[in-house]
N, C-alpha and C. Protein backbone atom coordinates (compact mmCIF):
# COMPACT_ATOMS: atom_id res chain seq x y z
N UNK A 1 94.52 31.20 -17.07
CA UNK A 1 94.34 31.11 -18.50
C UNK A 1 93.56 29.84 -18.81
N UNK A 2 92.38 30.00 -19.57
CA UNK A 2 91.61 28.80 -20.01
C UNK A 2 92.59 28.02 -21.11
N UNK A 3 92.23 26.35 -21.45
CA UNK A 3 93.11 26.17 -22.23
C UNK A 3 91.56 25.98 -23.31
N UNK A 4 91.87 25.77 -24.29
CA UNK A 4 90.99 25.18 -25.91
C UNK A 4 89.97 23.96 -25.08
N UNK A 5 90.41 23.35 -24.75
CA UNK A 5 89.44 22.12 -24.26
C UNK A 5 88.52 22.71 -23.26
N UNK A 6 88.74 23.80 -22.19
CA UNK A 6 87.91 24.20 -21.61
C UNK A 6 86.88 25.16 -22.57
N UNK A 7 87.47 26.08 -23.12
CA UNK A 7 87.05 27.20 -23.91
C UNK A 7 85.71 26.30 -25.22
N UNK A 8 86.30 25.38 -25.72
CA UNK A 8 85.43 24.71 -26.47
C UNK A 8 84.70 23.98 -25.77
N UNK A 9 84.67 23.46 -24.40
CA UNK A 9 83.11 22.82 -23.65
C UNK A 9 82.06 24.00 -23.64
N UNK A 10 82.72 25.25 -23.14
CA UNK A 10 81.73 25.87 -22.96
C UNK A 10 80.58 26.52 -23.27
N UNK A 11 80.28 26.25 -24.38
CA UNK A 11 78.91 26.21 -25.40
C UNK A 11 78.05 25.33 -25.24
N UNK A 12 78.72 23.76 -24.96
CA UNK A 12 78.01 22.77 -24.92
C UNK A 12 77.81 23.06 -23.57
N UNK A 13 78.11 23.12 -22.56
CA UNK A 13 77.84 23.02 -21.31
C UNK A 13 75.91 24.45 -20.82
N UNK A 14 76.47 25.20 -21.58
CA UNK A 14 75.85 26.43 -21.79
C UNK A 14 74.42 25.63 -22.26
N UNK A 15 74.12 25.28 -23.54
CA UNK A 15 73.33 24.22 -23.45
C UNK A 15 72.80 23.21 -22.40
N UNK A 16 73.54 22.42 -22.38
CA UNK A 16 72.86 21.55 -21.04
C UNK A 16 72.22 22.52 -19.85
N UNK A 17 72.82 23.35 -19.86
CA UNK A 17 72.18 23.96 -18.64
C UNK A 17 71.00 24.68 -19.21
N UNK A 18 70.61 24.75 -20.25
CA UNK A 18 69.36 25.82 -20.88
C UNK A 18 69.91 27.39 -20.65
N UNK A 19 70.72 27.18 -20.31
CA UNK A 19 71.39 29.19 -20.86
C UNK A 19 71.22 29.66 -21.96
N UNK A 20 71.11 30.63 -21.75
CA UNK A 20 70.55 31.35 -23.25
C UNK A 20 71.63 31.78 -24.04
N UNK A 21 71.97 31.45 -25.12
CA UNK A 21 73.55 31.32 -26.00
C UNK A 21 72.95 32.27 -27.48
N UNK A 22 74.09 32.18 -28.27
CA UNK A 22 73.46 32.73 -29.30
C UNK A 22 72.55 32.40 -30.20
N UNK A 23 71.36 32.69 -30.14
CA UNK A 23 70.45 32.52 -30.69
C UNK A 23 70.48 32.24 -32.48
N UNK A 24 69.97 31.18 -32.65
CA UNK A 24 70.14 30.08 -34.13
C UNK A 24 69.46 31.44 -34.98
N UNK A 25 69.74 31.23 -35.95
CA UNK A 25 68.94 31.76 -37.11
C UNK A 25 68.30 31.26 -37.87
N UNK A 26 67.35 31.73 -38.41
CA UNK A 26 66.18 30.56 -39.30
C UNK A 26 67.06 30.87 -40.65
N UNK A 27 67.02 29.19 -40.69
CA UNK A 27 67.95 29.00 -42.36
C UNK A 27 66.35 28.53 -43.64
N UNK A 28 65.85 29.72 -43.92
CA UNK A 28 65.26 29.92 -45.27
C UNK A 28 66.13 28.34 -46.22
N UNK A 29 64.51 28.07 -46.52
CA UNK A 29 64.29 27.07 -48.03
C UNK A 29 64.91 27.64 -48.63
N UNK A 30 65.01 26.62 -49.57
CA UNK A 30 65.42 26.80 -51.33
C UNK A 30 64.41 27.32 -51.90
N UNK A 31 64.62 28.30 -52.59
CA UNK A 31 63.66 28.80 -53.66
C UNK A 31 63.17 27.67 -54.70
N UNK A 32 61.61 28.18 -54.89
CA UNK A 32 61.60 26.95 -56.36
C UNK A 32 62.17 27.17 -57.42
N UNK A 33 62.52 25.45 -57.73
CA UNK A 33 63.07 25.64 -59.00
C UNK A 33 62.67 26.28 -60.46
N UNK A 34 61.34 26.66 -60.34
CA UNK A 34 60.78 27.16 -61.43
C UNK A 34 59.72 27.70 -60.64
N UNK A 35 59.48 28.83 -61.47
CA UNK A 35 58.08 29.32 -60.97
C UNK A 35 57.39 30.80 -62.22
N UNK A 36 56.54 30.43 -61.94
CA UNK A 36 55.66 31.56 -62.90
C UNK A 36 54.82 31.12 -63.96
N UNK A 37 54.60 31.24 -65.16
CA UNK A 37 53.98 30.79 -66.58
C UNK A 37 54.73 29.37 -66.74
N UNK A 38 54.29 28.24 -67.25
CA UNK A 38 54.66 27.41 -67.85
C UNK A 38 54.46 27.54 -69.28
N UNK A 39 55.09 27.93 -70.37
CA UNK A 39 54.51 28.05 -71.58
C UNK A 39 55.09 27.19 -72.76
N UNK A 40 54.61 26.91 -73.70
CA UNK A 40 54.89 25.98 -74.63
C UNK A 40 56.09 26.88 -75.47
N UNK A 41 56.86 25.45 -75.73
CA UNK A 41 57.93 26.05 -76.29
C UNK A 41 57.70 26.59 -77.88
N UNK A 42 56.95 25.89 -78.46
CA UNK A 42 56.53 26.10 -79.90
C UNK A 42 55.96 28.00 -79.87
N UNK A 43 55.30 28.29 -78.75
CA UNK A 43 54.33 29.00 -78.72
C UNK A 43 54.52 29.74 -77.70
N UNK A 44 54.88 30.83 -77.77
CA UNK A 44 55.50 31.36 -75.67
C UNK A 44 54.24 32.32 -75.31
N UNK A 45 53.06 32.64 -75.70
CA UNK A 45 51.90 33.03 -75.15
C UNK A 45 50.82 31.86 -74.97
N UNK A 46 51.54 30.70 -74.82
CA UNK A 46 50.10 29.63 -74.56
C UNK A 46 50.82 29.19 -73.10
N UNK A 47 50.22 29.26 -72.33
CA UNK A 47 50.55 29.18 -71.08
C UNK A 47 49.73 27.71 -70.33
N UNK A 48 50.09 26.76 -69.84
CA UNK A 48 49.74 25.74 -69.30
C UNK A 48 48.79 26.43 -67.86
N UNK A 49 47.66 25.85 -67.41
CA UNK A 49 45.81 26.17 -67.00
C UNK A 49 45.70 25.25 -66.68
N UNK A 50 45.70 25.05 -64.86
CA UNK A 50 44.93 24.90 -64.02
C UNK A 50 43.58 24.94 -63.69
N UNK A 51 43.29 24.71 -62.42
CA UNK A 51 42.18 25.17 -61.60
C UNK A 51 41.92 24.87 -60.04
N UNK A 52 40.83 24.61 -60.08
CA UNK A 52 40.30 24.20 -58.73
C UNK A 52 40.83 22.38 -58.71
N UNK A 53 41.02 21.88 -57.50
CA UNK A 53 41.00 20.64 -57.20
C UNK A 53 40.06 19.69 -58.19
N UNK A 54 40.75 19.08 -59.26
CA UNK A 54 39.83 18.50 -60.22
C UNK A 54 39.71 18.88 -61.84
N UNK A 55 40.60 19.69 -61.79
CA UNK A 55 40.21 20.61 -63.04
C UNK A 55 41.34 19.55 -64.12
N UNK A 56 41.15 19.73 -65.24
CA UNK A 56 42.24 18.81 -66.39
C UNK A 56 43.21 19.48 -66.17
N UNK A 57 44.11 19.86 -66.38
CA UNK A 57 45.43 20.66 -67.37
C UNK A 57 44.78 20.88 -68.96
N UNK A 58 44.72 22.20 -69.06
CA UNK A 58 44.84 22.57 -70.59
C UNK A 58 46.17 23.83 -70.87
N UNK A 59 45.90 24.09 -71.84
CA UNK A 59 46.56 25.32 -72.35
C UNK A 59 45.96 26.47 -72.98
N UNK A 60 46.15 27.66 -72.28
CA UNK A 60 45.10 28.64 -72.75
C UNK A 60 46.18 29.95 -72.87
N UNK A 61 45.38 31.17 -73.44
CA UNK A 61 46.37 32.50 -74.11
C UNK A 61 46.48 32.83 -72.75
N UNK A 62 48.13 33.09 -72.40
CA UNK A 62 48.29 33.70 -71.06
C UNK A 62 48.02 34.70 -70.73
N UNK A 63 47.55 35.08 -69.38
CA UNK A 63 46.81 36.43 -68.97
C UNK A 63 47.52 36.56 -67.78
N UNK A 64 47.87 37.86 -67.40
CA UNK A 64 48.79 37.86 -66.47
C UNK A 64 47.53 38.70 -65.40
N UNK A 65 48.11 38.17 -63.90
CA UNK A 65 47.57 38.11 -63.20
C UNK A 65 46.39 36.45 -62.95
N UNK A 66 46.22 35.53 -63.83
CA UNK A 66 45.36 34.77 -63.91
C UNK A 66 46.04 33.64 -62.62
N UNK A 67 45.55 33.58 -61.47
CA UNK A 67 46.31 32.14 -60.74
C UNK A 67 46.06 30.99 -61.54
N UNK A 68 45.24 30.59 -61.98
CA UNK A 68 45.57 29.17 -62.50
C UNK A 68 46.48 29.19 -63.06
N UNK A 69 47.30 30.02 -63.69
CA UNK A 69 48.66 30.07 -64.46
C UNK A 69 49.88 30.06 -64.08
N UNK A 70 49.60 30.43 -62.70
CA UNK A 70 50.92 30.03 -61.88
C UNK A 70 51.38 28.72 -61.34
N UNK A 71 52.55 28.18 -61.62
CA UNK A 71 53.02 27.16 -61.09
C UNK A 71 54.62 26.92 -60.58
N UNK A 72 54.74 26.53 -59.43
CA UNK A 72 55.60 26.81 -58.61
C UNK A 72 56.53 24.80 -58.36
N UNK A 73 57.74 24.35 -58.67
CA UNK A 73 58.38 23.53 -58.54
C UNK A 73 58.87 23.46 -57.34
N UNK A 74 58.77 22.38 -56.41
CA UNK A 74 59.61 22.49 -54.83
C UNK A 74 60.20 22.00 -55.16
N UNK A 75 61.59 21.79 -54.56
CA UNK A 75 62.81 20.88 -53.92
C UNK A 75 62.49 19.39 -53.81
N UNK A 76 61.10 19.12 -54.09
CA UNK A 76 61.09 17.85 -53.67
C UNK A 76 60.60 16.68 -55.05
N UNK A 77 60.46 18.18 -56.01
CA UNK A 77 59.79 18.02 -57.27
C UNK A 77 58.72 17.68 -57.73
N UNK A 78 57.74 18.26 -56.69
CA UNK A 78 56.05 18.83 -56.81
C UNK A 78 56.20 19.67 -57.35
N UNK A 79 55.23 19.37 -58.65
CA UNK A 79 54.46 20.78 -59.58
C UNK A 79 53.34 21.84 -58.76
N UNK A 80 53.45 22.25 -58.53
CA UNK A 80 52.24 22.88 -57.68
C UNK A 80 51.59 24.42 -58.07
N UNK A 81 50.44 24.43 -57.84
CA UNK A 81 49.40 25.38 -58.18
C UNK A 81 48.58 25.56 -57.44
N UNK A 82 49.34 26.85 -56.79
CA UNK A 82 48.94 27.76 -55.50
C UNK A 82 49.39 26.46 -53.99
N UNK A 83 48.16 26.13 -53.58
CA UNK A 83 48.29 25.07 -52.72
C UNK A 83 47.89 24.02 -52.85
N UNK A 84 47.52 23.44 -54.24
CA UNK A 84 47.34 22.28 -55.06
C UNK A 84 48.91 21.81 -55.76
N UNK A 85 48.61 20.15 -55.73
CA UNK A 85 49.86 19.30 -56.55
C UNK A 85 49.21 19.27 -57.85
N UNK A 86 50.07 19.20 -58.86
CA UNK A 86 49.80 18.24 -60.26
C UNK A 86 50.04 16.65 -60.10
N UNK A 87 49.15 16.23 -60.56
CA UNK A 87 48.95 14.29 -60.38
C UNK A 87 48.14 13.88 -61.98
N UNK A 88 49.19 13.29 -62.49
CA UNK A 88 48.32 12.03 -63.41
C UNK A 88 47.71 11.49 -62.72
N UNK A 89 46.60 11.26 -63.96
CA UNK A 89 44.97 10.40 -63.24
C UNK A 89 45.58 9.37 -63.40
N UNK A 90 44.93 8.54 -62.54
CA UNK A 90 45.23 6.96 -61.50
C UNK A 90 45.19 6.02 -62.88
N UNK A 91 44.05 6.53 -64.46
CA UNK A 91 43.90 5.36 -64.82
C UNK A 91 44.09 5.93 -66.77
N UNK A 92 44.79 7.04 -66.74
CA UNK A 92 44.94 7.48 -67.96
C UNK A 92 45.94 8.49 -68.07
N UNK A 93 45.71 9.29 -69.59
CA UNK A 93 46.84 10.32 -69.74
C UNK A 93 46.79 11.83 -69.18
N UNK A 94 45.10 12.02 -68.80
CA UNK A 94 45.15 13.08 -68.34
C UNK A 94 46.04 13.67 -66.66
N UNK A 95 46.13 15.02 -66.72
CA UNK A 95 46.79 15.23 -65.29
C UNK A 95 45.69 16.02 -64.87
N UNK A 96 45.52 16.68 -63.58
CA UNK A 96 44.90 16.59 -62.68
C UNK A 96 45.53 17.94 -61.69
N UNK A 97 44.48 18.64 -61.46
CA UNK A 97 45.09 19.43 -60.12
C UNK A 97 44.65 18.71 -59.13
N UNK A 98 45.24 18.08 -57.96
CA UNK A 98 44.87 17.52 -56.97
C UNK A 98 45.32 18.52 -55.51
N UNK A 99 45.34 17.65 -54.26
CA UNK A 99 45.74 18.37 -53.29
C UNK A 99 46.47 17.58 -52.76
N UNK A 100 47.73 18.15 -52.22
CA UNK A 100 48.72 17.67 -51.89
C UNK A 100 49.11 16.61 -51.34
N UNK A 101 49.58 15.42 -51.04
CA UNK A 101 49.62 14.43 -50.89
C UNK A 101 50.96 13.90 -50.24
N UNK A 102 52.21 14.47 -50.96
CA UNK A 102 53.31 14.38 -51.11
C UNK A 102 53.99 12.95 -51.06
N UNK A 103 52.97 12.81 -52.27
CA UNK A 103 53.64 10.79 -52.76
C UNK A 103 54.13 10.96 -54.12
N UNK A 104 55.19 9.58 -54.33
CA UNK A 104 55.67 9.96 -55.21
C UNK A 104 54.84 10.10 -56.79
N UNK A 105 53.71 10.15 -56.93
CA UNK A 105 52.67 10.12 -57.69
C UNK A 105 52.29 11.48 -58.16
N UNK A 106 52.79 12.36 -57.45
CA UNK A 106 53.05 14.07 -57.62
C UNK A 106 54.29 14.53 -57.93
N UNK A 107 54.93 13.58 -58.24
CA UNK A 107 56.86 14.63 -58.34
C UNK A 107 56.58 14.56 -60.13
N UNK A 108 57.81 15.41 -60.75
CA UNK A 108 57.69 15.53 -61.70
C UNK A 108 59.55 15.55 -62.04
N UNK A 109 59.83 15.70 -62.94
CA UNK A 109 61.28 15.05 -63.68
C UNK A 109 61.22 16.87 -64.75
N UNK A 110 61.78 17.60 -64.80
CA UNK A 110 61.74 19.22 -65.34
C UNK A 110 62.92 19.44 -65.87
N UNK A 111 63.24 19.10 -66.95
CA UNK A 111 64.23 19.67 -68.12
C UNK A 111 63.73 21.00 -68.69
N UNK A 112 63.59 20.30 -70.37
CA UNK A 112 63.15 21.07 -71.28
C UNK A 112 61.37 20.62 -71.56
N UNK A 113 61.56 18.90 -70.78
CA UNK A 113 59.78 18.03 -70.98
C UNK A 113 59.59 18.24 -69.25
N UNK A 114 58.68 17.96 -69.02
CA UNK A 114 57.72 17.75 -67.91
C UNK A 114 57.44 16.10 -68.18
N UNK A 115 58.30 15.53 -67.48
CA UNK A 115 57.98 13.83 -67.28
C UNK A 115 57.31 13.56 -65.74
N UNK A 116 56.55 12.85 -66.12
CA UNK A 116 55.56 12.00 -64.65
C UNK A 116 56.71 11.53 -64.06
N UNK A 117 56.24 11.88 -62.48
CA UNK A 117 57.27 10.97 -61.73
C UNK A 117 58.64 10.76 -62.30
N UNK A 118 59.47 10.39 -62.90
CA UNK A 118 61.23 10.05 -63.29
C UNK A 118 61.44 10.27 -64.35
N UNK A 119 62.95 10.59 -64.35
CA UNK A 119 63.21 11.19 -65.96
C UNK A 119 63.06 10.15 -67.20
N UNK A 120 62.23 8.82 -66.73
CA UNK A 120 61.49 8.22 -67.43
C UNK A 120 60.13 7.91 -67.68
N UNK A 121 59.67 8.38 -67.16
CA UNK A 121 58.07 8.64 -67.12
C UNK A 121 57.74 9.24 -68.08
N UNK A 122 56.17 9.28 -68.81
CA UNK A 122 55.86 10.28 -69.82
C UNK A 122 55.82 11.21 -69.73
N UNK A 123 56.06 12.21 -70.72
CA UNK A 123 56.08 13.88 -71.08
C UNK A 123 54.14 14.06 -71.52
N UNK A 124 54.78 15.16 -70.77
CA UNK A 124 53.26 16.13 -70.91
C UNK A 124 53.32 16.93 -72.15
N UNK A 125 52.19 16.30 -72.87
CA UNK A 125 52.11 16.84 -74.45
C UNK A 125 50.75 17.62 -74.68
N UNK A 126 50.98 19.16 -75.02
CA UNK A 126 49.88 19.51 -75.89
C UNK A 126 49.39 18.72 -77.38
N UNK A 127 48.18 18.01 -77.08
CA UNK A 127 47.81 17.67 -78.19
C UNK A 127 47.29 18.38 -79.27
N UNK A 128 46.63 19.17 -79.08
CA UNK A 128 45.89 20.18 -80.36
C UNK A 128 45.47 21.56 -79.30
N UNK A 129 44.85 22.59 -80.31
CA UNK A 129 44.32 23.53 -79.99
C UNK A 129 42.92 23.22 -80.57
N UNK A 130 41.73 23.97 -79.84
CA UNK A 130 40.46 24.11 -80.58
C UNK A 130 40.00 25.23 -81.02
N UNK A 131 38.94 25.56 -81.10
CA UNK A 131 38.44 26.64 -82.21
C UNK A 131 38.27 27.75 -80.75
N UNK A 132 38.43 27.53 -79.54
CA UNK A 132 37.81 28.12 -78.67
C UNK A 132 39.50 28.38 -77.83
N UNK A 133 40.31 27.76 -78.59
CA UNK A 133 41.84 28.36 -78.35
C UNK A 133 42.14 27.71 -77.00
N UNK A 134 41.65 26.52 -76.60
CA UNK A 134 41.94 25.59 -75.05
C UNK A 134 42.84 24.51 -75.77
N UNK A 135 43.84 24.31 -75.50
CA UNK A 135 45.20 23.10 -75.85
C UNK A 135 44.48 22.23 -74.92
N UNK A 136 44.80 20.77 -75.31
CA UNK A 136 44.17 20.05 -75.21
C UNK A 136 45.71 19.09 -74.41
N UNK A 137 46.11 18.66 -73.12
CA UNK A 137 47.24 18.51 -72.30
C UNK A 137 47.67 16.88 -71.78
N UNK A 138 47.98 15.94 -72.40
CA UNK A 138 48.17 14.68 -72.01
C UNK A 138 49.48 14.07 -71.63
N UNK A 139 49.31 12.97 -71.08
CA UNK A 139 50.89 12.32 -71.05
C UNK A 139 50.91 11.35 -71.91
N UNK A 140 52.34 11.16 -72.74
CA UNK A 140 52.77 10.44 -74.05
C UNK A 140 53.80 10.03 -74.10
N UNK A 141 54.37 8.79 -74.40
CA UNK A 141 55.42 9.25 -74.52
C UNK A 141 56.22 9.75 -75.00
N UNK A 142 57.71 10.13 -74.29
CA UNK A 142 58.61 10.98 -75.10
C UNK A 142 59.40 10.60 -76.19
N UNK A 143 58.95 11.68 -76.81
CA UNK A 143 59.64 11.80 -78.42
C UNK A 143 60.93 12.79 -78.73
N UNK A 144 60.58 13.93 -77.90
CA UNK A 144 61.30 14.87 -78.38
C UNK A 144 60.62 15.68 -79.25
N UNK A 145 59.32 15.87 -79.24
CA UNK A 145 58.23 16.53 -80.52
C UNK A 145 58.34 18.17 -79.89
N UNK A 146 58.51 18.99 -80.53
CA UNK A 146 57.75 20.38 -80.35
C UNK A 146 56.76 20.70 -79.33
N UNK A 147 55.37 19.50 -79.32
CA UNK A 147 54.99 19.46 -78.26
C UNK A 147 54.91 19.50 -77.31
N UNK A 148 55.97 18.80 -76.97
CA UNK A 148 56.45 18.13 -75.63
C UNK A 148 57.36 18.97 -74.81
N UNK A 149 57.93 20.60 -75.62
CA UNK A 149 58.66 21.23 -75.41
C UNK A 149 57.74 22.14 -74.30
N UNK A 150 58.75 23.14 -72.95
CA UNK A 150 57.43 23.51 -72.19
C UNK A 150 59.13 24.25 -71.68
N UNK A 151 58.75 25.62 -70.89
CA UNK A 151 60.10 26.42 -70.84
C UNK A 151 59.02 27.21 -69.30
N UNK A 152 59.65 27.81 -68.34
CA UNK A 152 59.17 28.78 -67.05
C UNK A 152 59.42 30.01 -67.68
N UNK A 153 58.49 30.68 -67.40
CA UNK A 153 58.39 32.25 -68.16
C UNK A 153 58.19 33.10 -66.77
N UNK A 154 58.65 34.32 -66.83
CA UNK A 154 57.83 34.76 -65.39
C UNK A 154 57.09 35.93 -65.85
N UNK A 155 55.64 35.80 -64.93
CA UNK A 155 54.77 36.03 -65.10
C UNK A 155 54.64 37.99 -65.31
N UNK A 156 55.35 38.61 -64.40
CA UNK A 156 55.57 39.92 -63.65
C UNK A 156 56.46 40.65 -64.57
């Protein structure tokens, strides 16, 4: 009769020797915390617009199917679009699709506002609309304005 102390080496031992034991299972990420349309809270068909590496942040009438409209939150609290980060510019209010970096210069703070970097950092504010219907997307600080309000919609 084995006793517990033998019975419990024998896994580890099984190991050391490279025996083939029961095979691990892949433990799947966390889903993002948000994902799909970002849309203004005032307004739930104006959807926060991307682009290519470089492009501003605006706000435009959501179109489904459009990728620049998708945006996806990691675990680590990167905004991200597609395989681009969101980054405030180095020397103002605008943000920025950049490419990934994973400094803290890309995380974002996601309530009900979208704050830079910490839940003290500035909120991302639609400033106006134009005649050509593009919201105009900065960082300000927080007020608590209508503006500043921004909710995950899904897209599908």
């Amino acid at each position: 009769m084995l006793s517990r102390g033998v019975l419990a080496s024998l896994p580890a031992a099984a190991l050391l020797l490279g025996l083939p034991g029961v095979p691990a299972a892949a433990v799947p990420g966390p889903p993002p915390l948000l994902q799909g349309w970002i849309v203004t809270r005032g307004t739930p068909y104006r959807c926060l617009t991307g682009g290519p590496i470089g492009t501003i942040l605006s706000t435009t009438a959501c179109v489904k199917g459009d990728r620049t409209q998708l945006f996806y939150q990691t675990s680590e609290g990167r905004l991200t679009q597609g395989e681009n980060c969101l980054q405030p510019h180095s020397s103002g209010s605008k943000v920025l699709v950049r490419a990934c970096t994973y400094r803290s210069n890309q995380n974002w703070w996601i309530t009900t506002t979208f704050q830079a970097g910490t839940r003290n950092g500035p909120c991302l504010t639609e400033l106006s609309v134009d005649r050509s219907n593009v919201g105009k997307v900065r960082l300000r600080a927080c007020t608590g304005a209508p503006e500043q309000g921004w909710r995950s919609l899904t897209s599908w």
